[in-house]
PDB file of N, CA and C in Angstrom:
ATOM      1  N   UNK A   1    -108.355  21.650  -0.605  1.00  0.00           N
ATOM      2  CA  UNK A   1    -109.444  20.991   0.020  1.00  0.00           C
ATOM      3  C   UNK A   1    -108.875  20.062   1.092  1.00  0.00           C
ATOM      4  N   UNK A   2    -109.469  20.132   2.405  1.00  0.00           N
ATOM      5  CA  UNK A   2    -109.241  19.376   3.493  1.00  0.00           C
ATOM      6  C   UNK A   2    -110.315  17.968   3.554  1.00  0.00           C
ATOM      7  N   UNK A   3    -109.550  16.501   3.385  1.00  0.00           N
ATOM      8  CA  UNK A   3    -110.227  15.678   3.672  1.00  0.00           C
ATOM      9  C   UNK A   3    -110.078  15.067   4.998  1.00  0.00           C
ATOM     10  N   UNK A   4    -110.586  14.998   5.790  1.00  0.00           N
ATOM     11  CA  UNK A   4    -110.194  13.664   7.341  1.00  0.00           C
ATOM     12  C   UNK A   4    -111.266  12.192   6.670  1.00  0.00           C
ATOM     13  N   UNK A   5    -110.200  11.099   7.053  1.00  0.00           N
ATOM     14  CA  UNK A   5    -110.693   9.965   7.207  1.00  0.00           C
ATOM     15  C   UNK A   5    -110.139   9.378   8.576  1.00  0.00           C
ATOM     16  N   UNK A   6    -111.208   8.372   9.138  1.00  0.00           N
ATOM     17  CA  UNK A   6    -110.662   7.702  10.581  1.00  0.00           C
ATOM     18  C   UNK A   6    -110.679   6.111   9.731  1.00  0.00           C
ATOM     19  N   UNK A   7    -109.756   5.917  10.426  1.00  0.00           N
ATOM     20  CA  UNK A   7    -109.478   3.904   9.989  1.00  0.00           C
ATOM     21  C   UNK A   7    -109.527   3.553  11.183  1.00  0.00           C
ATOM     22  N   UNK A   8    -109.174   2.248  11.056  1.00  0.00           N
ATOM     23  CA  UNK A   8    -109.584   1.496  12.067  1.00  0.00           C
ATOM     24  C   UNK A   8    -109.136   2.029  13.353  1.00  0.00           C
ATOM     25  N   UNK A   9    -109.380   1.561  14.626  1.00  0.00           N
ATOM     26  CA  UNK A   9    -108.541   2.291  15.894  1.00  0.00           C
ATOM     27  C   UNK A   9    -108.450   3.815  16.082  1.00  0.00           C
ATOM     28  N   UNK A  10    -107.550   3.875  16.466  1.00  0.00           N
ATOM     29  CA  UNK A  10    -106.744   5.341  16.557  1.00  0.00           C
ATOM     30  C   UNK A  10    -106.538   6.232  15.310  1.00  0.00           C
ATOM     31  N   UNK A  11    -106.213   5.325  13.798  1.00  0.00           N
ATOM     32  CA  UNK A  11    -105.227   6.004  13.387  1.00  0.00           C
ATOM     33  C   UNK A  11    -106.339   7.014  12.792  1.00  0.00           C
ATOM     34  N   UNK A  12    -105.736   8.120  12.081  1.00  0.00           N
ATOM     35  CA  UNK A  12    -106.499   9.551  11.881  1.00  0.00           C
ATOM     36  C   UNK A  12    -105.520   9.995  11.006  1.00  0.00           C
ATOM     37  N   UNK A  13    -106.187  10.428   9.720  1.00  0.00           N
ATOM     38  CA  UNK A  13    -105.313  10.912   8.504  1.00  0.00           C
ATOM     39  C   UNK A  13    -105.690  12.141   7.613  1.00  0.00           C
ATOM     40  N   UNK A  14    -105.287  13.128   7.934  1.00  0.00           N
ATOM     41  CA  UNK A  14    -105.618  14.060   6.810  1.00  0.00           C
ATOM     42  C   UNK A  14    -105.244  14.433   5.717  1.00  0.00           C
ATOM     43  N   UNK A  15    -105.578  14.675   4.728  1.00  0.00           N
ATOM     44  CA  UNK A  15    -105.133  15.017   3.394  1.00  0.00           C
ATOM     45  C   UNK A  15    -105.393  16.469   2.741  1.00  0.00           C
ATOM     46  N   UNK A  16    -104.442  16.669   1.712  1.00  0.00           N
ATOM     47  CA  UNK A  16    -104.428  18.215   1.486  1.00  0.00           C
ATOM     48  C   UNK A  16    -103.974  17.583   0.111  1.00  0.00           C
ATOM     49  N   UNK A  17    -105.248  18.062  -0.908  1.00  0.00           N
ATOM     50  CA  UNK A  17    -105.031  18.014  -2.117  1.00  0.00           C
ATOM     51  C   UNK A  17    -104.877  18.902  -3.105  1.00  0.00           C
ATOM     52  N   UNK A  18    -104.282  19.346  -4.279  1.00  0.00           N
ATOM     53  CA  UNK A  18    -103.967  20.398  -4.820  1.00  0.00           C
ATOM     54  C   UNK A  18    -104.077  20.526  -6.090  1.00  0.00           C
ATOM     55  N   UNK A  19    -104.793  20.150  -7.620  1.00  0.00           N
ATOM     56  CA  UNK A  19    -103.881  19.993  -8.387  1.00  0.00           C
ATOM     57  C   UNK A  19    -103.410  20.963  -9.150  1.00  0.00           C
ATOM     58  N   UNK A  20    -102.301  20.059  -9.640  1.00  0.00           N
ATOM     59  CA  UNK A  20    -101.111  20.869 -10.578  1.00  0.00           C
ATOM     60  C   UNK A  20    -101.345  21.930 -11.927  1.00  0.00           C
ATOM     61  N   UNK A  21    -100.924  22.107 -12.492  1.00  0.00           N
ATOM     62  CA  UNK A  21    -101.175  23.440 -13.470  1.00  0.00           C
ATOM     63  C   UNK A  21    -101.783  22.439 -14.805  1.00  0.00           C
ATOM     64  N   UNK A  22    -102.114  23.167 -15.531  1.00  0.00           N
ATOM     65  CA  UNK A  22    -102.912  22.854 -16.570  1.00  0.00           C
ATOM     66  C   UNK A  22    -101.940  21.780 -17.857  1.00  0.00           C
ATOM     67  N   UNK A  23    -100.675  22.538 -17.767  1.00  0.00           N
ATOM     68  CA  UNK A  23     -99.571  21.875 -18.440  1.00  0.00           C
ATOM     69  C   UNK A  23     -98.738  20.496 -18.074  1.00  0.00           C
ATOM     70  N   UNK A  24     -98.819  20.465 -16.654  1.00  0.00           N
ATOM     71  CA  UNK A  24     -98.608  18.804 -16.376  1.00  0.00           C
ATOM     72  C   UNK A  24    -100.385  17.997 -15.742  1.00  0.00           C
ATOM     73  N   UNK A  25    -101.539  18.497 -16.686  1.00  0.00           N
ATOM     74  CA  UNK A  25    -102.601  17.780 -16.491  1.00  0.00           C
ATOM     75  C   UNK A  25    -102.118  16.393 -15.808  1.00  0.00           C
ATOM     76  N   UNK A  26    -101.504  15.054 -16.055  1.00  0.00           N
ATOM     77  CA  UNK A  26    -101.369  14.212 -15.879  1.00  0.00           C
ATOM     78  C   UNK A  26    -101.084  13.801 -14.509  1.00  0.00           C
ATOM     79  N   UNK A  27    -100.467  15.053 -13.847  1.00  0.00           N
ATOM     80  CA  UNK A  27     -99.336  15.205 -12.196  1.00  0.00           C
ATOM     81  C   UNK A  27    -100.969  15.464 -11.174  1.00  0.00           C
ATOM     82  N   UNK A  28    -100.814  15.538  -9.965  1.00  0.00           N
ATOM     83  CA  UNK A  28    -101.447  16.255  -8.706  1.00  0.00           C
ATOM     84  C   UNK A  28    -100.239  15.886  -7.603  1.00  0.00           C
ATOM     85  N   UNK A  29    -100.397  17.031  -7.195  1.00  0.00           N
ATOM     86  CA  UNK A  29     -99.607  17.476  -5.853  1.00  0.00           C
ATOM     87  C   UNK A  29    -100.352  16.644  -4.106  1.00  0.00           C
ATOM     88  N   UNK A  30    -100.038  16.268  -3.656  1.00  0.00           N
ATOM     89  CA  UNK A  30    -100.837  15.494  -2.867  1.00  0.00           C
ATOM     90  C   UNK A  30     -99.809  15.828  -1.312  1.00  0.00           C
ATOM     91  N   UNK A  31    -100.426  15.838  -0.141  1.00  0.00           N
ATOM     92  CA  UNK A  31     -99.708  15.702   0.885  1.00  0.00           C
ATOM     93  C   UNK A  31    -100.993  15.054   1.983  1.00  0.00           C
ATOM     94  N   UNK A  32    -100.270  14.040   2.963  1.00  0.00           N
ATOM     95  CA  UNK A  32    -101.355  13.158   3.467  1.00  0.00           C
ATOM     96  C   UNK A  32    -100.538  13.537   5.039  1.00  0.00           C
ATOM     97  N   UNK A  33    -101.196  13.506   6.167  1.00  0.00           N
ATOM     98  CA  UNK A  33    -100.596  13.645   7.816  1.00  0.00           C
ATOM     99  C   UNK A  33    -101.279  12.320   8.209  1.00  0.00           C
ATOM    100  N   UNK A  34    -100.555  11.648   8.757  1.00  0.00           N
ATOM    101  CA  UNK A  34    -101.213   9.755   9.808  1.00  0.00           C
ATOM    102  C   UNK A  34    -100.134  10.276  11.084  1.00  0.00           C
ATOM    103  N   UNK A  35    -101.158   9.881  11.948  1.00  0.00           N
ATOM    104  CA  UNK A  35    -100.263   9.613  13.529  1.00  0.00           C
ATOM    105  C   UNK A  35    -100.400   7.820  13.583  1.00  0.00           C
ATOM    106  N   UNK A  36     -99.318   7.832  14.791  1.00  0.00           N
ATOM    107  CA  UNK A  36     -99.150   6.163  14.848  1.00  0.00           C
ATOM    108  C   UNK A  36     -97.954   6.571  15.993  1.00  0.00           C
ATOM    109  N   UNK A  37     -98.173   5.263  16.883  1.00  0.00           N
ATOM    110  CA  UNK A  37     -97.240   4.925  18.112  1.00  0.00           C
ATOM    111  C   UNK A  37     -95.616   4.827  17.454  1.00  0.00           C
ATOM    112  N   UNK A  38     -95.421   4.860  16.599  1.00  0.00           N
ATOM    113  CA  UNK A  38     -93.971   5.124  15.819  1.00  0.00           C
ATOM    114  C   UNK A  38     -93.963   6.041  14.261  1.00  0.00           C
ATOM    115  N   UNK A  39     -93.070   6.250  14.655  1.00  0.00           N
ATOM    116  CA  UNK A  39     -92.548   7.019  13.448  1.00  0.00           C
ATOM    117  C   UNK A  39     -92.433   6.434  12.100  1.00  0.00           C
ATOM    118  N   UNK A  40     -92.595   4.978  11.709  1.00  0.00           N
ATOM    119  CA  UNK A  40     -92.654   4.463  10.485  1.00  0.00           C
ATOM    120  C   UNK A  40     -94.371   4.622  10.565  1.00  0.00           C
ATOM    121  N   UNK A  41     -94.700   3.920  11.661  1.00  0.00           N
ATOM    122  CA  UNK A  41     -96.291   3.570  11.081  1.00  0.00           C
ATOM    123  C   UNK A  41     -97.244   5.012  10.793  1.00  0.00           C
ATOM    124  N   UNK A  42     -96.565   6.057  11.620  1.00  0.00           N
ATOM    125  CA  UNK A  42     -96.863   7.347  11.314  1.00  0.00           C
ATOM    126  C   UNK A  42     -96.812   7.615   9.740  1.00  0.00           C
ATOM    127  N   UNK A  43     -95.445   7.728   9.145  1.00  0.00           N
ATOM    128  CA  UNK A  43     -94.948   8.101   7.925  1.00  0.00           C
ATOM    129  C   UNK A  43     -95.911   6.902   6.873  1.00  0.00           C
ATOM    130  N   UNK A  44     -96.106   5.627   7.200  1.00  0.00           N
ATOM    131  CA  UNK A  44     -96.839   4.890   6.230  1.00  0.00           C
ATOM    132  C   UNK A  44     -98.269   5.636   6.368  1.00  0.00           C
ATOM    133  N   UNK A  45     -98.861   5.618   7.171  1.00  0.00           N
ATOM    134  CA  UNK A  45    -100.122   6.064   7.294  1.00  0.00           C
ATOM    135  C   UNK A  45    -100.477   7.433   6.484  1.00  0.00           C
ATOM    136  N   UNK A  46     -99.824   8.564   6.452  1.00  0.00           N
ATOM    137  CA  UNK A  46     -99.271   9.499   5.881  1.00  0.00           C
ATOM    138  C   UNK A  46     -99.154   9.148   4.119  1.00  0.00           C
ATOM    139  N   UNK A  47     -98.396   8.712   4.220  1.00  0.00           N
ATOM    140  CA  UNK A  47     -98.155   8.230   2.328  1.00  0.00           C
ATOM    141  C   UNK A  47     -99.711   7.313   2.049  1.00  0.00           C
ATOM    142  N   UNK A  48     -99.632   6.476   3.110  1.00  0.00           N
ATOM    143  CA  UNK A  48    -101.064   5.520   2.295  1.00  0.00           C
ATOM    144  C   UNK A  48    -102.373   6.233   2.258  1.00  0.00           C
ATOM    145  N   UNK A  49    -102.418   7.694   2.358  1.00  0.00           N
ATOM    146  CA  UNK A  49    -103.927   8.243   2.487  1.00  0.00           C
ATOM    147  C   UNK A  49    -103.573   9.000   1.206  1.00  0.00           C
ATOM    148  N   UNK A  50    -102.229   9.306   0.718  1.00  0.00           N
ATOM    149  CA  UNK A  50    -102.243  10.037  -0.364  1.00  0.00           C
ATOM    150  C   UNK A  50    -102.607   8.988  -1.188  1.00  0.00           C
ATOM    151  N   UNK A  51    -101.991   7.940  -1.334  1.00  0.00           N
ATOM    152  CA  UNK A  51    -102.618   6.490  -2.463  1.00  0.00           C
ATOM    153  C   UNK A  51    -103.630   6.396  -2.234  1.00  0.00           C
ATOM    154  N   UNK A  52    -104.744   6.090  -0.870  1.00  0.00           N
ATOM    155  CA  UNK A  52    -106.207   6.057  -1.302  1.00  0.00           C
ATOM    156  C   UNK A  52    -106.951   7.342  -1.454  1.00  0.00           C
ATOM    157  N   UNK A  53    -106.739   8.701  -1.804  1.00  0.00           N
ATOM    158  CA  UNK A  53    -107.689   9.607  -2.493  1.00  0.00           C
ATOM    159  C   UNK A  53    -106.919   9.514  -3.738  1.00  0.00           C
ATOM    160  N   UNK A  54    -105.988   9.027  -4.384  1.00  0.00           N
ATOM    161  CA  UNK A  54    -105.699   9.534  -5.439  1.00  0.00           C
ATOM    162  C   UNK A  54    -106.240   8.469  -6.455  1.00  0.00           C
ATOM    163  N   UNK A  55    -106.355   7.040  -5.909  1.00  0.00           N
ATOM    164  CA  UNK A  55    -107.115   5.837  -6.877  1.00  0.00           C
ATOM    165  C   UNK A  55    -107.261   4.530  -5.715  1.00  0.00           C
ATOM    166  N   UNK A  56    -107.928   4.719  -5.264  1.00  0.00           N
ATOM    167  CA  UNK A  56    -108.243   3.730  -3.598  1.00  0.00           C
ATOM    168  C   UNK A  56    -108.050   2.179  -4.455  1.00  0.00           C
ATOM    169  N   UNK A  57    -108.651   1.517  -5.696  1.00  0.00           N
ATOM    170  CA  UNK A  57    -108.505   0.465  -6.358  1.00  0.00           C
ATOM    171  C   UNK A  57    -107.305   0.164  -7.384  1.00  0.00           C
ATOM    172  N   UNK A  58    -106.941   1.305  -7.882  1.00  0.00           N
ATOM    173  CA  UNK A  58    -105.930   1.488  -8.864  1.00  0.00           C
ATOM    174  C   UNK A  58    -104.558   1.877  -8.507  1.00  0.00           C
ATOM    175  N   UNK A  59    -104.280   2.114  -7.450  1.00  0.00           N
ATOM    176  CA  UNK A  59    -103.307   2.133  -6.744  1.00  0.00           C
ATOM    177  C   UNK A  59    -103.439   1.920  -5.379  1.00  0.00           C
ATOM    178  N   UNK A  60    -103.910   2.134  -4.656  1.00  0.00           N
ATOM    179  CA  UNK A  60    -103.620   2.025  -3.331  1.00  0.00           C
ATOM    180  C   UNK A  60    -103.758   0.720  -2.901  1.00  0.00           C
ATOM    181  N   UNK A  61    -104.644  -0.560  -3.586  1.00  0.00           N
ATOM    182  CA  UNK A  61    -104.924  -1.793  -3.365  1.00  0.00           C
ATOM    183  C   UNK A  61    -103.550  -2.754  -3.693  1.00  0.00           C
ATOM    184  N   UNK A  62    -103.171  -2.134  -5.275  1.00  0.00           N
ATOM    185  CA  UNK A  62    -101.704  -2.790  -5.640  1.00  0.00           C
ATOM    186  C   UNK A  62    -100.568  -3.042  -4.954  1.00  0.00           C
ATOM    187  N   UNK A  63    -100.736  -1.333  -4.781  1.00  0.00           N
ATOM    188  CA  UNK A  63     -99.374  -0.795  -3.916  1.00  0.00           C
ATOM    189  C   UNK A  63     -99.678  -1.616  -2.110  1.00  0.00           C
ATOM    190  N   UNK A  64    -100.672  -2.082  -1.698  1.00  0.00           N
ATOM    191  CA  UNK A  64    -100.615  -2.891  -0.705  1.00  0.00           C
ATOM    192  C   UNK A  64    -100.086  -4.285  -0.702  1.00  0.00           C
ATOM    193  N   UNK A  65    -100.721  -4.616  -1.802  1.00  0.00           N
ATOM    194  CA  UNK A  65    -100.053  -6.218  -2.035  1.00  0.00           C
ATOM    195  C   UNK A  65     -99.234  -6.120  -2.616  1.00  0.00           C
ATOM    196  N   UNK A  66     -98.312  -5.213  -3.138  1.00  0.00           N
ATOM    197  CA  UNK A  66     -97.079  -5.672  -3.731  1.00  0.00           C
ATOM    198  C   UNK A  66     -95.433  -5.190  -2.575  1.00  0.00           C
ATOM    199  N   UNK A  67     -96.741  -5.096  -0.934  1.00  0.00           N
ATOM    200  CA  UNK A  67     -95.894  -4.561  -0.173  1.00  0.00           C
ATOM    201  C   UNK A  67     -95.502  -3.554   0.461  1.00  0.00           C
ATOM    202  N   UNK A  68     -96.220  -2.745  -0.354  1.00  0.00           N
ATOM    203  CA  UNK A  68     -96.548  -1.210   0.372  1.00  0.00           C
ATOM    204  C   UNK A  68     -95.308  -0.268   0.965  1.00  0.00           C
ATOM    205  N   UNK A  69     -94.666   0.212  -0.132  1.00  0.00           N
ATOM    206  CA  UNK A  69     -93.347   0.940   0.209  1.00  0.00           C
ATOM    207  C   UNK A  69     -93.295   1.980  -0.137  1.00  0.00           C
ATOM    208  N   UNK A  70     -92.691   2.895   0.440  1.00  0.00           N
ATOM    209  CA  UNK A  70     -92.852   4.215   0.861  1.00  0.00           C
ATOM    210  C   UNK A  70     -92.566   4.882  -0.188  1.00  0.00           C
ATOM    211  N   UNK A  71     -93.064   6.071  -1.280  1.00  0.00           N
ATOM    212  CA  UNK A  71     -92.269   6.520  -2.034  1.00  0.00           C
ATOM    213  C   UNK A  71     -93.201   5.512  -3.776  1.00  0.00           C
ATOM    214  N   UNK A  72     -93.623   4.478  -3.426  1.00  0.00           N
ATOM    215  CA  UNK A  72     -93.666   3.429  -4.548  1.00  0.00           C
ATOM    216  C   UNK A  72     -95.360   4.025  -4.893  1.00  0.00           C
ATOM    217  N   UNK A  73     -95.594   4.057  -5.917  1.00  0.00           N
ATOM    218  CA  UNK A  73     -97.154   4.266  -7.029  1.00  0.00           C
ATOM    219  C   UNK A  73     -97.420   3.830  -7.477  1.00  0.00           C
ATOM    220  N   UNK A  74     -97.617   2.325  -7.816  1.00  0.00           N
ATOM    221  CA  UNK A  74     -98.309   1.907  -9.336  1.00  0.00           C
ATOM    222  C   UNK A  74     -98.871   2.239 -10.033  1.00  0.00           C
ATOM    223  N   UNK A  75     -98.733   2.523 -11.571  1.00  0.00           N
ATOM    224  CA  UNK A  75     -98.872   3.300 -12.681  1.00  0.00           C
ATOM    225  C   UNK A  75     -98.303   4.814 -12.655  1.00  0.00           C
ATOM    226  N   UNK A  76     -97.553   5.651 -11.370  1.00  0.00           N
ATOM    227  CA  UNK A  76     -97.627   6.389 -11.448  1.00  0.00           C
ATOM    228  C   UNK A  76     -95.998   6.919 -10.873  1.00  0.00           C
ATOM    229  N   UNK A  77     -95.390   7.689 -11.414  1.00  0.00           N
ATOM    230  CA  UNK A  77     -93.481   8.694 -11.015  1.00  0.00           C
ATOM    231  C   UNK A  77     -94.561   9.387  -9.753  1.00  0.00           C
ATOM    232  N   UNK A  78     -93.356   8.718  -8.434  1.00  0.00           N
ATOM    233  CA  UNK A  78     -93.599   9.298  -7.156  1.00  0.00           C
ATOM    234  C   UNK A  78     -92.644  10.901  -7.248  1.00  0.00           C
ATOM    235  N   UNK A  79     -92.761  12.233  -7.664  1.00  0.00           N
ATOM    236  CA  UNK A  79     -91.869  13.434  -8.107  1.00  0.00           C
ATOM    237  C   UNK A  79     -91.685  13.979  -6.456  1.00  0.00           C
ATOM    238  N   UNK A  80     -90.566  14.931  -6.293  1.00  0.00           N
ATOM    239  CA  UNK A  80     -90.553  15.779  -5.203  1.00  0.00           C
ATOM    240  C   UNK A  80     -90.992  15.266  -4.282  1.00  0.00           C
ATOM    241  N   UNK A  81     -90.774  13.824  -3.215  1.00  0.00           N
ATOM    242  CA  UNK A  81     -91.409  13.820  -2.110  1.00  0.00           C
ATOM    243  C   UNK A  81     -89.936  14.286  -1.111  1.00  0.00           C
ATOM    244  N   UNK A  82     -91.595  14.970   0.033  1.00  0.00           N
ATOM    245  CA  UNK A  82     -90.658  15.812   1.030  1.00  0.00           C
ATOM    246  C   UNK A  82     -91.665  15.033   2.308  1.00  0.00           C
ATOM    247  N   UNK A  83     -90.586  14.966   3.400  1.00  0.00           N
ATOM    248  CA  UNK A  83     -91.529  14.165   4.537  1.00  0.00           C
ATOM    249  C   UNK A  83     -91.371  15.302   5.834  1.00  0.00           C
ATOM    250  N   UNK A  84     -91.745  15.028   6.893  1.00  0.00           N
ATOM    251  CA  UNK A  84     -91.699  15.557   8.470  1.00  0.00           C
ATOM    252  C   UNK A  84     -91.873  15.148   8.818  1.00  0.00           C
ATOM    253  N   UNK A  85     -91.970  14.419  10.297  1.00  0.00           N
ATOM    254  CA  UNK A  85     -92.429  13.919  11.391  1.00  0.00           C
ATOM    255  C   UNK A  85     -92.220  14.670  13.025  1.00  0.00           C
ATOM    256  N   UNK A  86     -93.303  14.277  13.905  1.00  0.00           N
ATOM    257  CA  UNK A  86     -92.874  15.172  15.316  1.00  0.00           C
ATOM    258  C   UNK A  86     -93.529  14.566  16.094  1.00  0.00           C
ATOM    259  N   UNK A  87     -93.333  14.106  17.414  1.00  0.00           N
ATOM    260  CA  UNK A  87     -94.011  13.843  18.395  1.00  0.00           C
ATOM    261  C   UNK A  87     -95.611  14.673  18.814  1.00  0.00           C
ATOM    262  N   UNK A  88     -96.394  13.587  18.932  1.00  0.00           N
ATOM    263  CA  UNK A  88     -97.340  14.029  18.989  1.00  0.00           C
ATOM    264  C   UNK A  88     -98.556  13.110  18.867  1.00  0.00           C
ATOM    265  N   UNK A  89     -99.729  13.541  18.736  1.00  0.00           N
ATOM    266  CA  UNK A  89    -100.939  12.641  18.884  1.00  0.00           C
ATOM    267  C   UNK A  89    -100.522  11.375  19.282  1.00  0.00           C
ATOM    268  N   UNK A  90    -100.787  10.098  18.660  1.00  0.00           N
ATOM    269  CA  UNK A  90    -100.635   8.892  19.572  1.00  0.00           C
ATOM    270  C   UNK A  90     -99.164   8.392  19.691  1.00  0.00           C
ATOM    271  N   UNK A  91     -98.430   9.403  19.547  1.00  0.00           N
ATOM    272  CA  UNK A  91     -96.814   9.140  19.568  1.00  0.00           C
ATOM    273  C   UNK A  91     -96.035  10.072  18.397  1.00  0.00           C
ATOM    274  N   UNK A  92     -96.526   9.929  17.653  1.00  0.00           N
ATOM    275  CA  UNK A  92     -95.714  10.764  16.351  1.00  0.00           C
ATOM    276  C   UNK A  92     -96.938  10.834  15.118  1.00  0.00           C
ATOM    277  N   UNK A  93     -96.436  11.789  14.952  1.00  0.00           N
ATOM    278  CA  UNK A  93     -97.578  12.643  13.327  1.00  0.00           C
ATOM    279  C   UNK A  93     -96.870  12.897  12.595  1.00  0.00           C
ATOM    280  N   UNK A  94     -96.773  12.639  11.596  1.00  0.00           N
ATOM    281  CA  UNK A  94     -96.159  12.332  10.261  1.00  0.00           C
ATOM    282  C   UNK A  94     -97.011  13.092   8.976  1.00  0.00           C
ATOM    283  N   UNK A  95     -96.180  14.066   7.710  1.00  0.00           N
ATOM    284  CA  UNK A  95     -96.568  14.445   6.819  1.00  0.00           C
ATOM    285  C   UNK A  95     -95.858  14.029   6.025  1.00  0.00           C
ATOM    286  N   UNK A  96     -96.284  13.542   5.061  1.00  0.00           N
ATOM    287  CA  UNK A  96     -95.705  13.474   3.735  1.00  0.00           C
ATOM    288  C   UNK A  96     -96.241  14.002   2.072  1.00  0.00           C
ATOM    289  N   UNK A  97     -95.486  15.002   1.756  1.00  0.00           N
ATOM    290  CA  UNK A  97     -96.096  15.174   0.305  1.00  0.00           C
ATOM    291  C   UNK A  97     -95.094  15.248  -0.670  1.00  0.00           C
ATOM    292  N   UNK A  98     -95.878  14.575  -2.029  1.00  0.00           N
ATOM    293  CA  UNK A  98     -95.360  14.360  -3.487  1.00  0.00           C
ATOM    294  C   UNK A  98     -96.551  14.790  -4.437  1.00  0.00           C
ATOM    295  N   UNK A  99     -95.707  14.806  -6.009  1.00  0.00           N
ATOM    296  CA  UNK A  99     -96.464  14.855  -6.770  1.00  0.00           C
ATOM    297  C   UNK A  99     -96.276  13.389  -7.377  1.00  0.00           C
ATOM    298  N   UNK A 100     -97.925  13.284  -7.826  1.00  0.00           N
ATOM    299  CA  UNK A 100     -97.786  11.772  -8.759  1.00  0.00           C
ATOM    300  C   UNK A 100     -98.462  12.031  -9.977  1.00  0.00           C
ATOM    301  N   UNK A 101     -97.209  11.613 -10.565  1.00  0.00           N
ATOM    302  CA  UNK A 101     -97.449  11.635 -12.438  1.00  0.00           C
ATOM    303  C   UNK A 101     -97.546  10.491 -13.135  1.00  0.00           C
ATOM    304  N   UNK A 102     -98.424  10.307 -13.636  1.00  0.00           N
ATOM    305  CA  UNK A 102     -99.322   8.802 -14.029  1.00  0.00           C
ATOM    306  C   UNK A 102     -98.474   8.286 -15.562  1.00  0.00           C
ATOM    307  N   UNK A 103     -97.933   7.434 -15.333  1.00  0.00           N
ATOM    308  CA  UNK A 103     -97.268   6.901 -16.508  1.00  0.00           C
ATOM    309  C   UNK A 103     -97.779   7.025 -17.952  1.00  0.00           C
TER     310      UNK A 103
END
């Protein structure tokens, strides 16, 4: 399933959600794309859309105030993350996907 959300400004984020097999019920496979005038704010934008479809209050709010780092889940093992980035839209477009397995 394809979600688009627009945030504030420019930035533009799509998400590609998947979930996992019946035997790791607990896991979903998640991959999020953010553009941004750099390549970090790209790659954050990217990771932070996978944290807000996966629990917008339960993680994605935490994981802001406790600093918001790349790779990091509250309550949840960030598994297999794989990233990309490339020039493009407002400077660089950024994908990132993991699976997150809920403690």
């Amino acid at each position: 399933m394809f979600r688009k959300f627009t945030c504030s400004g420019a930035v533009l984020a799509t998400v590609l959600i998947a979930a996992t097999s019946a035997a790791s019920a607990q896991c979903i496979k998640k991959a999020g794309e953010g553009t941004d005038g750099t390549k970090d704010g790209a790659m954050f934008q990217a990771y932070e859309i996978i944290l807000q479809t996966t629990d917008f209050f339960g993680v994605w709010a935490p994981w802001i105030a406790s600093g918001g780092k790349i790779g990091q889940a509250p309550g949840y093992v960030v598994k297999r993350p794989k990233s990309r980035c490339k020039k493009g839209g407002l400077g660089y477009v950024c994908v990132y996907q993991a699976t997150l397995c809920k403690r």
